[in-house]
PDB file of N, CA and C in Angstrom:
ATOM      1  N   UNK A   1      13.687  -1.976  15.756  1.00  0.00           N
ATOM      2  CA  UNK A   1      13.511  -3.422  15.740  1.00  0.00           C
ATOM      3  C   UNK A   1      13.605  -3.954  14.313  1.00  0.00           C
ATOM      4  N   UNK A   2      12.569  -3.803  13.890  1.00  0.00           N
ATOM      5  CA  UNK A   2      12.595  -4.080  11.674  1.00  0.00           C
ATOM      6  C   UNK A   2      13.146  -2.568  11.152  1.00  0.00           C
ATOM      7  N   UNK A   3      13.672  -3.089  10.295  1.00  0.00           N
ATOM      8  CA  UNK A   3      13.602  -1.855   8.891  1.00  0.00           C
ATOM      9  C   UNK A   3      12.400  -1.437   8.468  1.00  0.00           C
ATOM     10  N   UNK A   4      12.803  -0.338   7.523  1.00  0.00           N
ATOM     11  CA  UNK A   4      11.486  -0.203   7.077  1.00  0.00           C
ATOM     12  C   UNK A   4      10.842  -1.424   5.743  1.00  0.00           C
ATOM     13  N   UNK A   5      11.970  -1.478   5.194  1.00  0.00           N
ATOM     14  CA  UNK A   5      12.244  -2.477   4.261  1.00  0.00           C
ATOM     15  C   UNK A   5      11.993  -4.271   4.765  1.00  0.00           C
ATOM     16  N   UNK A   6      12.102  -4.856   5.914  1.00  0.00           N
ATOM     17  CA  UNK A   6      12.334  -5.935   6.409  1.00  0.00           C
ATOM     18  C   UNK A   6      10.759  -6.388   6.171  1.00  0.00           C
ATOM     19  N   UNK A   7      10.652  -7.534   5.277  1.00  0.00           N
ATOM     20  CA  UNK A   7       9.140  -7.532   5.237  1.00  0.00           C
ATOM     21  C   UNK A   7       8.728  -8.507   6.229  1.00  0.00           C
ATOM     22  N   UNK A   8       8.378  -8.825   7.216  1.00  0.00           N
ATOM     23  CA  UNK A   8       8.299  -9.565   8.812  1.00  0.00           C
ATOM     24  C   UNK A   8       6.676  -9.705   8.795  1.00  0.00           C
ATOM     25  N   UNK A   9       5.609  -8.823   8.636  1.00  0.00           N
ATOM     26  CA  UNK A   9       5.044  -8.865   9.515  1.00  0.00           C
ATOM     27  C   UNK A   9       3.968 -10.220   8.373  1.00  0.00           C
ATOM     28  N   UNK A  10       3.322 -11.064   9.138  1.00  0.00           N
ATOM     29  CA  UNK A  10       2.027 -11.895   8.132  1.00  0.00           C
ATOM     30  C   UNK A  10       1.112 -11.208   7.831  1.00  0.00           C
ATOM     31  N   UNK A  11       0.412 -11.813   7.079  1.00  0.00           N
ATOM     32  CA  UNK A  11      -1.298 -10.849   6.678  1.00  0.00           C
ATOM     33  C   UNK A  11      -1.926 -11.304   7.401  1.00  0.00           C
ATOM     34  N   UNK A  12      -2.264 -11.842   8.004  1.00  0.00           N
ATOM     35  CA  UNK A  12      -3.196 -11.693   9.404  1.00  0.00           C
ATOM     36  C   UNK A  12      -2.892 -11.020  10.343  1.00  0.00           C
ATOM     37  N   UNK A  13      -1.769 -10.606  10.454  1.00  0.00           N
ATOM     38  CA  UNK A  13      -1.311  -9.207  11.285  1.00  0.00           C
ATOM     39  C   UNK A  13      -1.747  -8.469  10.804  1.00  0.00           C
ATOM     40  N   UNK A  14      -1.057  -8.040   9.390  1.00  0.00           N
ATOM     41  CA  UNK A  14      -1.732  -6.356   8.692  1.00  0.00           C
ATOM     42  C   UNK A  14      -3.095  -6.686   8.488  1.00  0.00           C
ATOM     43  N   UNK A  15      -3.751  -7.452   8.740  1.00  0.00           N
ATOM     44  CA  UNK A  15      -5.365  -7.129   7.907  1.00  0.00           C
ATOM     45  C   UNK A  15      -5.899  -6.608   9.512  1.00  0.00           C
ATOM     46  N   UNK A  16      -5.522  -7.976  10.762  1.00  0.00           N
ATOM     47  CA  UNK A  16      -5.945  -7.203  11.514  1.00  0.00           C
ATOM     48  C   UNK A  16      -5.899  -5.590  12.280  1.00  0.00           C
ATOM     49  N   UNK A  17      -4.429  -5.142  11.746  1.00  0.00           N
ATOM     50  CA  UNK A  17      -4.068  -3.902  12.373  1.00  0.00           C
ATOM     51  C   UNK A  17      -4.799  -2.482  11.421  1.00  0.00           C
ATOM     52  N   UNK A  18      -5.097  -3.110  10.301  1.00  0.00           N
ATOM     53  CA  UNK A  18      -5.772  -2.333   8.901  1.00  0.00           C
ATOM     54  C   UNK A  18      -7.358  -1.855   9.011  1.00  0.00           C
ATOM     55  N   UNK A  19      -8.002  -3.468  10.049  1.00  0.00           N
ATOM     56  CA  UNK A  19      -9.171  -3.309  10.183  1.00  0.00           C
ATOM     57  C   UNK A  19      -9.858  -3.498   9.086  1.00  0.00           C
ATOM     58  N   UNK A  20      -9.065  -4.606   8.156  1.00  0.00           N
ATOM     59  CA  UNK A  20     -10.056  -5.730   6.597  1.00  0.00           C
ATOM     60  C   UNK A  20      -9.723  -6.532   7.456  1.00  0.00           C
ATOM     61  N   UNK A  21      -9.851  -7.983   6.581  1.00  0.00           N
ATOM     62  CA  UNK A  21      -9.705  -9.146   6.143  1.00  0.00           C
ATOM     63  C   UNK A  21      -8.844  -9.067   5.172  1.00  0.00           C
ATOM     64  N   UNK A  22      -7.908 -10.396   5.216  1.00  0.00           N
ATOM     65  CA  UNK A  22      -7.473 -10.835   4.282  1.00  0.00           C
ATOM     66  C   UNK A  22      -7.119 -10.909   3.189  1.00  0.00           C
ATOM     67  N   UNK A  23      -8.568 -11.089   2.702  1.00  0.00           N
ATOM     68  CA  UNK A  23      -9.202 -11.082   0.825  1.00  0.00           C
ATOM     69  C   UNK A  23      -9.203  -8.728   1.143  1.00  0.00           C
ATOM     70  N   UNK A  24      -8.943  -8.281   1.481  1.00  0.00           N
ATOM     71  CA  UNK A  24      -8.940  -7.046   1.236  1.00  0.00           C
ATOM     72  C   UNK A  24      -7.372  -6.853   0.327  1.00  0.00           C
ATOM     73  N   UNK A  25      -6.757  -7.517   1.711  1.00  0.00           N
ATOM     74  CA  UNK A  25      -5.345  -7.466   1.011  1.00  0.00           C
ATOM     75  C   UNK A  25      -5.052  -8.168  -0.349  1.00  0.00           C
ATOM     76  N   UNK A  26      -5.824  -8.948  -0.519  1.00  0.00           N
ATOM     77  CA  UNK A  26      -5.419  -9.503  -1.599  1.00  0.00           C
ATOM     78  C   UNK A  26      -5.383  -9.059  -2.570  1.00  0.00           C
ATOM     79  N   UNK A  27      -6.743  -8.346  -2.802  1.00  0.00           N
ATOM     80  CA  UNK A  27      -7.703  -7.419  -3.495  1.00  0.00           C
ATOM     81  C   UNK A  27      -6.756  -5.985  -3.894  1.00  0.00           C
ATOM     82  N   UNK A  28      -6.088  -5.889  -2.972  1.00  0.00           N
ATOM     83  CA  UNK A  28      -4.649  -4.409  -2.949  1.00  0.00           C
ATOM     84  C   UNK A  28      -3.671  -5.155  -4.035  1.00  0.00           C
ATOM     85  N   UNK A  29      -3.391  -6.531  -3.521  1.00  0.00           N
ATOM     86  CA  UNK A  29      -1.949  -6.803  -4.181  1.00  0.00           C
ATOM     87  C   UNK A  29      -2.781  -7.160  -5.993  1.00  0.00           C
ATOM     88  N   UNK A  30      -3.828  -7.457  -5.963  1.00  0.00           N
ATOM     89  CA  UNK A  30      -4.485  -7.713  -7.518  1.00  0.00           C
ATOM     90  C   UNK A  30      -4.041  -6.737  -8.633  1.00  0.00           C
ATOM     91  N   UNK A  31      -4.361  -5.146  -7.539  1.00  0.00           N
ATOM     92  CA  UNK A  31      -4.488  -4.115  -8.451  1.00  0.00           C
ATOM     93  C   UNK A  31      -2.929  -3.296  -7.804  1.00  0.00           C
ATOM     94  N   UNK A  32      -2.341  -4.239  -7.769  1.00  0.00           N
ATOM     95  CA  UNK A  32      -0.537  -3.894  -7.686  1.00  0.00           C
ATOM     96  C   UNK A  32      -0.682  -2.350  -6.957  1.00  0.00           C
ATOM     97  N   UNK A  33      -1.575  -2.381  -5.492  1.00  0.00           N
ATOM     98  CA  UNK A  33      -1.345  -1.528  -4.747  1.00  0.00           C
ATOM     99  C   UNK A  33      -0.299  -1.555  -3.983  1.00  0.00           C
ATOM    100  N   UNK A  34       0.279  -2.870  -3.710  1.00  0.00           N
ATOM    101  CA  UNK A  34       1.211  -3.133  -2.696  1.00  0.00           C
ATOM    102  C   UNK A  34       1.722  -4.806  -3.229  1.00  0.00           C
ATOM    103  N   UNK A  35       3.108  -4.721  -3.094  1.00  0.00           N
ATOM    104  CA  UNK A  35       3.976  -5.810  -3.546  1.00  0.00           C
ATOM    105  C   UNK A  35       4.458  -6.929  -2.590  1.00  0.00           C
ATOM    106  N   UNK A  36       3.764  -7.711  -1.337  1.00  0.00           N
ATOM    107  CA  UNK A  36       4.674  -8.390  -0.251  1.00  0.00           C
ATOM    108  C   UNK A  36       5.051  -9.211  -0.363  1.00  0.00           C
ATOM    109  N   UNK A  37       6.136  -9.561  -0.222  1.00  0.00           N
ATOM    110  CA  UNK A  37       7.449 -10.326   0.219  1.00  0.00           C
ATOM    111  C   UNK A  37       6.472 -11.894   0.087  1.00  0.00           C
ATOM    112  N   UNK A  38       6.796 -13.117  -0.525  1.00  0.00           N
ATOM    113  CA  UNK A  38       6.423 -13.878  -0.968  1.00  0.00           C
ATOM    114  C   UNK A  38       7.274 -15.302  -0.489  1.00  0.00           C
ATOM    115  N   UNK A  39       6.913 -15.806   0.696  1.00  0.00           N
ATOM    116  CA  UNK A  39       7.318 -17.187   1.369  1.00  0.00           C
ATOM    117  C   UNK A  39       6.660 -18.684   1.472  1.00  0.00           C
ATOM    118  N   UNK A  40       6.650 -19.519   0.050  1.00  0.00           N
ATOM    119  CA  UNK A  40       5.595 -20.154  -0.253  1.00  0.00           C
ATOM    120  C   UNK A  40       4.256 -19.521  -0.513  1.00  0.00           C
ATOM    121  N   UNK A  41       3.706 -19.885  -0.013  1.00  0.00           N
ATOM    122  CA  UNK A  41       2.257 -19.314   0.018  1.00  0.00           C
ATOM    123  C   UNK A  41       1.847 -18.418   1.371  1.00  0.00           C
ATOM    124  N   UNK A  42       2.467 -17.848   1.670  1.00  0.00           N
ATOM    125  CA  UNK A  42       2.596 -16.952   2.763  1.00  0.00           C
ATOM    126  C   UNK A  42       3.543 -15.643   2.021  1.00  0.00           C
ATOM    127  N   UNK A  43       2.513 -14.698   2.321  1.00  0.00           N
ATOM    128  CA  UNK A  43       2.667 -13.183   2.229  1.00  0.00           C
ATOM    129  C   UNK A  43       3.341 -12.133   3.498  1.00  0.00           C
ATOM    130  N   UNK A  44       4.417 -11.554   3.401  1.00  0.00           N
ATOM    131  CA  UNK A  44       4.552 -10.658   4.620  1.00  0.00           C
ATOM    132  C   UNK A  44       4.857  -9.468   4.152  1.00  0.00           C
ATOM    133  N   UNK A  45       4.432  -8.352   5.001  1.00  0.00           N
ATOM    134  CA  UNK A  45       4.663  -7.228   4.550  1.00  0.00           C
ATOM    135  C   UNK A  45       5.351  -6.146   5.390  1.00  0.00           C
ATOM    136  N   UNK A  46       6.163  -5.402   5.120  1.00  0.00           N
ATOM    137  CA  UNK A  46       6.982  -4.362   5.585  1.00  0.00           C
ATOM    138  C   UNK A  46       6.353  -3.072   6.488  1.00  0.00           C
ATOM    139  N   UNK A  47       7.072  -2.465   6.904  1.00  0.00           N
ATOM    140  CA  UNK A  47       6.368  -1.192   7.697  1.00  0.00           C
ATOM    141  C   UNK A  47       6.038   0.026   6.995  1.00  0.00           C
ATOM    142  N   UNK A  48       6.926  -0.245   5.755  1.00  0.00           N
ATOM    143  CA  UNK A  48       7.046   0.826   4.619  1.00  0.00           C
ATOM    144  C   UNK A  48       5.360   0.198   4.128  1.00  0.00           C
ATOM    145  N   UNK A  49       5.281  -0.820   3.417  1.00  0.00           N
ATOM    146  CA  UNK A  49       3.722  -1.730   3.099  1.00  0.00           C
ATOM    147  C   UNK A  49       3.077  -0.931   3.809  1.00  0.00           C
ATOM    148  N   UNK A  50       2.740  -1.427   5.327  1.00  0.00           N
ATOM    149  CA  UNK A  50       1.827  -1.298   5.997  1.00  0.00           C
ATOM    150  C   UNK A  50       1.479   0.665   6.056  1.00  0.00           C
ATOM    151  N   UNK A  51       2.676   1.227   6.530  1.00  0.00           N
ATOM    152  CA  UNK A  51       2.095   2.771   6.050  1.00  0.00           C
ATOM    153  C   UNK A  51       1.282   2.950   5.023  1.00  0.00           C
ATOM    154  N   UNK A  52       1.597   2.355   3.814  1.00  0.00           N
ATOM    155  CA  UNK A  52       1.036   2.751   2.480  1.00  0.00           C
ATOM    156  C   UNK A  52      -0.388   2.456   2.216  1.00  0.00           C
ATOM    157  N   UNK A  53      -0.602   1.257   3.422  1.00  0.00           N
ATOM    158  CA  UNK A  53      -1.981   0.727   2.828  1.00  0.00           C
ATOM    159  C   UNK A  53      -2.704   1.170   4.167  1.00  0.00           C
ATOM    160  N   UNK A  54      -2.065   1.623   4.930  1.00  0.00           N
ATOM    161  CA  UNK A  54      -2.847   2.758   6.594  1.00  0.00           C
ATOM    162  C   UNK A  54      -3.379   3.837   5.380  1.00  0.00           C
ATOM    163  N   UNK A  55      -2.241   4.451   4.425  1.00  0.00           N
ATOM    164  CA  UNK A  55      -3.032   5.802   4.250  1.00  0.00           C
ATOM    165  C   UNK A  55      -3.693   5.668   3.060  1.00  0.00           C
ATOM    166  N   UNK A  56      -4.003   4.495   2.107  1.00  0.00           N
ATOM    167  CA  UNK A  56      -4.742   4.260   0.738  1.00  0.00           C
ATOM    168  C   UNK A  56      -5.952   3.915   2.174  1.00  0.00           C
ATOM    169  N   UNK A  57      -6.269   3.268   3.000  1.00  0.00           N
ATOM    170  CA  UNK A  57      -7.188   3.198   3.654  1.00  0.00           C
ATOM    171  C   UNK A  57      -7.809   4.216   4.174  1.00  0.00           C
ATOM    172  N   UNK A  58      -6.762   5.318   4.545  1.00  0.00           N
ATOM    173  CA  UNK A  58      -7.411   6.686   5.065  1.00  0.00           C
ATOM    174  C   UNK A  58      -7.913   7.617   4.261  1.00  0.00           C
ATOM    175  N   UNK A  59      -7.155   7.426   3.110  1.00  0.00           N
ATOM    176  CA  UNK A  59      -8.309   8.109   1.636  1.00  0.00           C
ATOM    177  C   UNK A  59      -9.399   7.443   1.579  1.00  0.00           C
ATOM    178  N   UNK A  60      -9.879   6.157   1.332  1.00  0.00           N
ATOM    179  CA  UNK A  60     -11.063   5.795   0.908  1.00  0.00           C
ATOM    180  C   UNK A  60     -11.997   6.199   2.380  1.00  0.00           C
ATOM    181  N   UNK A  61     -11.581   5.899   3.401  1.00  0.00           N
ATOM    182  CA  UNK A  61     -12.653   6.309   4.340  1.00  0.00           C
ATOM    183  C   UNK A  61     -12.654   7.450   5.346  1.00  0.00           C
ATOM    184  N   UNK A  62     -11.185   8.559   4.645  1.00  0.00           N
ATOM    185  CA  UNK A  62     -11.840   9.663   5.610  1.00  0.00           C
ATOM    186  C   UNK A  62     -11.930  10.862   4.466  1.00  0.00           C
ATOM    187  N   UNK A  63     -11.078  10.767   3.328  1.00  0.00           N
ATOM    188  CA  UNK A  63     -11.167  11.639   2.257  1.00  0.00           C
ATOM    189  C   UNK A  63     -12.491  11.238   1.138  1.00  0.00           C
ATOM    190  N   UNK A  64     -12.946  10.123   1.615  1.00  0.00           N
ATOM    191  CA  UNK A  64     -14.378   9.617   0.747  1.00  0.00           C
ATOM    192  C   UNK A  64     -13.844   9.070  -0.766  1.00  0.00           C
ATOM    193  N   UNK A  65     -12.648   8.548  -0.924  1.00  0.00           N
ATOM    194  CA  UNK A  65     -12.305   8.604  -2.410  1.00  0.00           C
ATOM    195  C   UNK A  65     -12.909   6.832  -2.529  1.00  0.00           C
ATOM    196  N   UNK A  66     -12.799   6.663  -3.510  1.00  0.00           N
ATOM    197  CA  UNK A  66     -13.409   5.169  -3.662  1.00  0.00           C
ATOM    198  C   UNK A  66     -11.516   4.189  -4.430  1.00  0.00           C
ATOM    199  N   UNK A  67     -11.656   3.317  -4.511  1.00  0.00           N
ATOM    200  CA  UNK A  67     -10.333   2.582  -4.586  1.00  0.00           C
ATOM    201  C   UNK A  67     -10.063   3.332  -5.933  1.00  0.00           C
ATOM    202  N   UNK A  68     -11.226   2.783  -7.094  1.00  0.00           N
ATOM    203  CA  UNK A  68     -10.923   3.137  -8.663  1.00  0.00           C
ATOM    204  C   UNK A  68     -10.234   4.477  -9.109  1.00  0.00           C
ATOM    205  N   UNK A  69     -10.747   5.844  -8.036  1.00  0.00           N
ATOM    206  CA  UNK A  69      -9.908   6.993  -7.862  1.00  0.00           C
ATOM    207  C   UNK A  69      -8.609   6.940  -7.529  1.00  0.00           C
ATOM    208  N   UNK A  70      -8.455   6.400  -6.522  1.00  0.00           N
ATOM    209  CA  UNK A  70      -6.829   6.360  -6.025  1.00  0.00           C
ATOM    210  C   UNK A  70      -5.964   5.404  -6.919  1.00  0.00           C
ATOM    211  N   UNK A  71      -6.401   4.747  -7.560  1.00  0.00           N
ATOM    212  CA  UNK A  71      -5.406   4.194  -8.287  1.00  0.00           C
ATOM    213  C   UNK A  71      -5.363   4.990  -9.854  1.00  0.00           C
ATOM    214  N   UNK A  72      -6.037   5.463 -10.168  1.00  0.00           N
ATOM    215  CA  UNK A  72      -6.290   6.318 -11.337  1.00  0.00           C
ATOM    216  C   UNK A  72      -5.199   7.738 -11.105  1.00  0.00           C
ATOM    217  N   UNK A  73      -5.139   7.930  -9.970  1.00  0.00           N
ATOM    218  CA  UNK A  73      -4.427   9.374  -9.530  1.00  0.00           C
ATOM    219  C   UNK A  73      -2.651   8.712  -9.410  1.00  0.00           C
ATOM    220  N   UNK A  74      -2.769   7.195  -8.432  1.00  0.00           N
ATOM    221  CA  UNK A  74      -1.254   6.893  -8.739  1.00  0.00           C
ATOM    222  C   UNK A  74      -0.799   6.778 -10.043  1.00  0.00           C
ATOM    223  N   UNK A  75      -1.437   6.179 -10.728  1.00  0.00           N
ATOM    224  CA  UNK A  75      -1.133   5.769 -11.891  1.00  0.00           C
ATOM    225  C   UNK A  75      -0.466   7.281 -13.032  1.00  0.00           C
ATOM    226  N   UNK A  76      -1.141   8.006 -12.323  1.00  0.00           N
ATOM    227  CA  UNK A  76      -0.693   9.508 -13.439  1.00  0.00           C
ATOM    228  C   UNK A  76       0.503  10.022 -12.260  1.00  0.00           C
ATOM    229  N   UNK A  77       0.446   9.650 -11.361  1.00  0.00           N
ATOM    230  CA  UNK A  77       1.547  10.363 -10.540  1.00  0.00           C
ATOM    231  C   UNK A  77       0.701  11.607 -10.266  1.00  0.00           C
ATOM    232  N   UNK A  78       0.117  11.696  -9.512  1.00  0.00           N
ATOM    233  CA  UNK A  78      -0.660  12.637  -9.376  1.00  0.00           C
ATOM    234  C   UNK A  78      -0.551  13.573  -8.176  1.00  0.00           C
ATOM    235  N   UNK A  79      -0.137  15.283  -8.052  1.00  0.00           N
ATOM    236  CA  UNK A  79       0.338  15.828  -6.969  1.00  0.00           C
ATOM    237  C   UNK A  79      -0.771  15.615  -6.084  1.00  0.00           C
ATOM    238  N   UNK A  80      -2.352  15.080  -6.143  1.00  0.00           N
ATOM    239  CA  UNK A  80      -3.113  15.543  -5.234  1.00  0.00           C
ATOM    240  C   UNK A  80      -3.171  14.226  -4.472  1.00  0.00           C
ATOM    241  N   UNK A  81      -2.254  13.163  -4.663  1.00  0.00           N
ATOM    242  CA  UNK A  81      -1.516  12.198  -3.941  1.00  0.00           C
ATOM    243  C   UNK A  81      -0.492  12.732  -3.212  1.00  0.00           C
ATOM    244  N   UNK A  82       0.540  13.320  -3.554  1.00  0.00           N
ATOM    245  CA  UNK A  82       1.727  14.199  -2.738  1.00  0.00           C
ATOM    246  C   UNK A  82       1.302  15.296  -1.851  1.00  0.00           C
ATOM    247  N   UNK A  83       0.038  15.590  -2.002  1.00  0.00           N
ATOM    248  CA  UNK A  83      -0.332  17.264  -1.529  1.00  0.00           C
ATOM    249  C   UNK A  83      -1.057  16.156  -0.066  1.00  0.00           C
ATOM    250  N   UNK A  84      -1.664  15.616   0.263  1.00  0.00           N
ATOM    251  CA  UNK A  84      -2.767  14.902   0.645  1.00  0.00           C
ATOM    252  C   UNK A  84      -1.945  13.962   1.267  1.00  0.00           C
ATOM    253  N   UNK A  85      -0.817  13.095   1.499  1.00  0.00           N
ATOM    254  CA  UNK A  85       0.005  12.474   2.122  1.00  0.00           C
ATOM    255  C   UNK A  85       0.748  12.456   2.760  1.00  0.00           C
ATOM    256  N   UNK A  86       0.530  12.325   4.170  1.00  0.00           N
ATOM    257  CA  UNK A  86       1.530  12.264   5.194  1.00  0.00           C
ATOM    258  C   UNK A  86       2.870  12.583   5.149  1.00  0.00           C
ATOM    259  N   UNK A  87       3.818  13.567   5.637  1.00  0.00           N
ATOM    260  CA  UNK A  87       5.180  13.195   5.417  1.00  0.00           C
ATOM    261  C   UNK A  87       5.895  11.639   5.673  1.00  0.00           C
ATOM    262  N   UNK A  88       5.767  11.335   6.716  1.00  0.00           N
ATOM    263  CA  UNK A  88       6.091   9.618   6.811  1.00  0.00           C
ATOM    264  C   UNK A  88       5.788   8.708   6.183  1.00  0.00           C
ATOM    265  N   UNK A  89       4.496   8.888   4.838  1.00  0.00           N
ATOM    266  CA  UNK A  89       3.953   8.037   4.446  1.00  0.00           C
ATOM    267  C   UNK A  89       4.777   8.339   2.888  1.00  0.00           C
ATOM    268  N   UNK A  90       5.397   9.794   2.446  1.00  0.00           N
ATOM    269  CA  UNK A  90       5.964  10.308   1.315  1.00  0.00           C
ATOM    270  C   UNK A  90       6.930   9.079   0.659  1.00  0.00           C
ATOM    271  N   UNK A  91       7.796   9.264   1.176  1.00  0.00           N
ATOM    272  CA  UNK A  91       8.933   7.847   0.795  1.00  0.00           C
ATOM    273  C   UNK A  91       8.166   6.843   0.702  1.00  0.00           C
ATOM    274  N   UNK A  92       7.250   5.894   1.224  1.00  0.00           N
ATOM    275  CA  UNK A  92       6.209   4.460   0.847  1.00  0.00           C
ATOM    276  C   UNK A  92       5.695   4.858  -0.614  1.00  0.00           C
ATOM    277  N   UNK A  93       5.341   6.030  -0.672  1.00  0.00           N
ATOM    278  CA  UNK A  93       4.580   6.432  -2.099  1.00  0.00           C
ATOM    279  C   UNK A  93       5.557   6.453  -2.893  1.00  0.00           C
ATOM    280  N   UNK A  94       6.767   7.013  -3.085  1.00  0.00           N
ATOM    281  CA  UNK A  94       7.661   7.510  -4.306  1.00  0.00           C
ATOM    282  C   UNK A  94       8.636   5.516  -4.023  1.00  0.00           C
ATOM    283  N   UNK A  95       8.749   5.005  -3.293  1.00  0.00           N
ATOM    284  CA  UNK A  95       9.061   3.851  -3.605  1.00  0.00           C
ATOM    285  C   UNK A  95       7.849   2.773  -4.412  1.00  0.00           C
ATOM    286  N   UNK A  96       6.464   2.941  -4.045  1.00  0.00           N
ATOM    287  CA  UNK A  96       5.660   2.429  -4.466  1.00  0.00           C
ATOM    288  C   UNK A  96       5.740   2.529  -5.959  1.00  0.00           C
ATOM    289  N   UNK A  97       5.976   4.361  -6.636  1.00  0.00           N
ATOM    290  CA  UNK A  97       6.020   4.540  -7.840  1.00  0.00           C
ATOM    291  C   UNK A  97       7.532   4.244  -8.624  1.00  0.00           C
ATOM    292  N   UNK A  98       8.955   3.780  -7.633  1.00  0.00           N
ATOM    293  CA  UNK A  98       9.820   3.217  -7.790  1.00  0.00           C
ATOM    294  C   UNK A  98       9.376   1.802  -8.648  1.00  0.00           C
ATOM    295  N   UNK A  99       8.525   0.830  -7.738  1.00  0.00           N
ATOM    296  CA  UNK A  99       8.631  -0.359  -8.037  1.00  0.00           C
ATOM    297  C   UNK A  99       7.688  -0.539  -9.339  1.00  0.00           C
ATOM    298  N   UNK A 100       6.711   0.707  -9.685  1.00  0.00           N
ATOM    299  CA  UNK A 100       5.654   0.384 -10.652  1.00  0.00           C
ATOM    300  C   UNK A 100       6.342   0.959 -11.834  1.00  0.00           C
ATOM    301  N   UNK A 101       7.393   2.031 -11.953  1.00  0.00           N
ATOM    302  CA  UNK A 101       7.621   1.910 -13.398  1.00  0.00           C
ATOM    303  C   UNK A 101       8.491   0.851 -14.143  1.00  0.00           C
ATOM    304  N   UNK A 102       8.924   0.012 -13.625  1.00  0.00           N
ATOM    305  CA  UNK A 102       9.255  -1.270 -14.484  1.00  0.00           C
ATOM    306  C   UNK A 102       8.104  -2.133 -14.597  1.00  0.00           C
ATOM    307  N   UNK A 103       7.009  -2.108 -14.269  1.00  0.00           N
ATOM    308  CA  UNK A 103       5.656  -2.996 -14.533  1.00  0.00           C
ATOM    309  C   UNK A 103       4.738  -2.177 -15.509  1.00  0.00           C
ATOM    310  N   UNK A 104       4.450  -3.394 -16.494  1.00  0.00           N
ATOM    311  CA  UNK A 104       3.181  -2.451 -17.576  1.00  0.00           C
ATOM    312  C   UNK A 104       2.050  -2.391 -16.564  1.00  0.00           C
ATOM    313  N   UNK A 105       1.386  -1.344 -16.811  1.00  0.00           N
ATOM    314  CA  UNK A 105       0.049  -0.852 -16.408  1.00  0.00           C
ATOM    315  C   UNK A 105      -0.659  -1.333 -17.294  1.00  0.00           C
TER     316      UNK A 105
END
């Protein structure tokens, strides 16, 4: 139906399918966890997105990591991100670290 790429879905979709709110997502895109597609003031996000922030969600609440960890570990490129990640979710991550090395940290 979508690409993986096609950014379609609203944030009131992904927050509800995520199981936050809103201001969670927002809170992701602050700390340039996730980049969505930008239509006025309306945010949508991709399936590639939504994997990425299913499994940054499944670290903090089934691997116990807290946010400040997981972004500390992307940020170094860190294998115990690659070791620990879904195959389906692999490509969302190495595009994620696609889109962050042209942005200062």
């Amino acid at each position: 139906m979508f690409s993986e790429e096609d950014k379609s879905y609203p944030i009131e979709l992904v927050a509800d399918f995520l199981g936050v709110n809103s201001r969670t997502l927002y809170y992701y895109e602050k700390f340039a966890l996730v980049c969505p597609l930008r239509r006025g003031r309306k945010r949508y996000y991709s399936k590639a997105d939504i994997k990425w922030l299913k499994f940054i969600r499944e670290m903090m609440y089934e691997q116990g990591m807290n946010l400040r960890s997981i972004i500390v570990l992307i940020r170094r490129r860190d294998q115990v991100i690659m070791n620990i990640c879904p195959d389906d979710v692999v490509d969302c991550f190495k595009n994620y670290l696609v889109k962050k090395v042209d942005q200062d940290w």
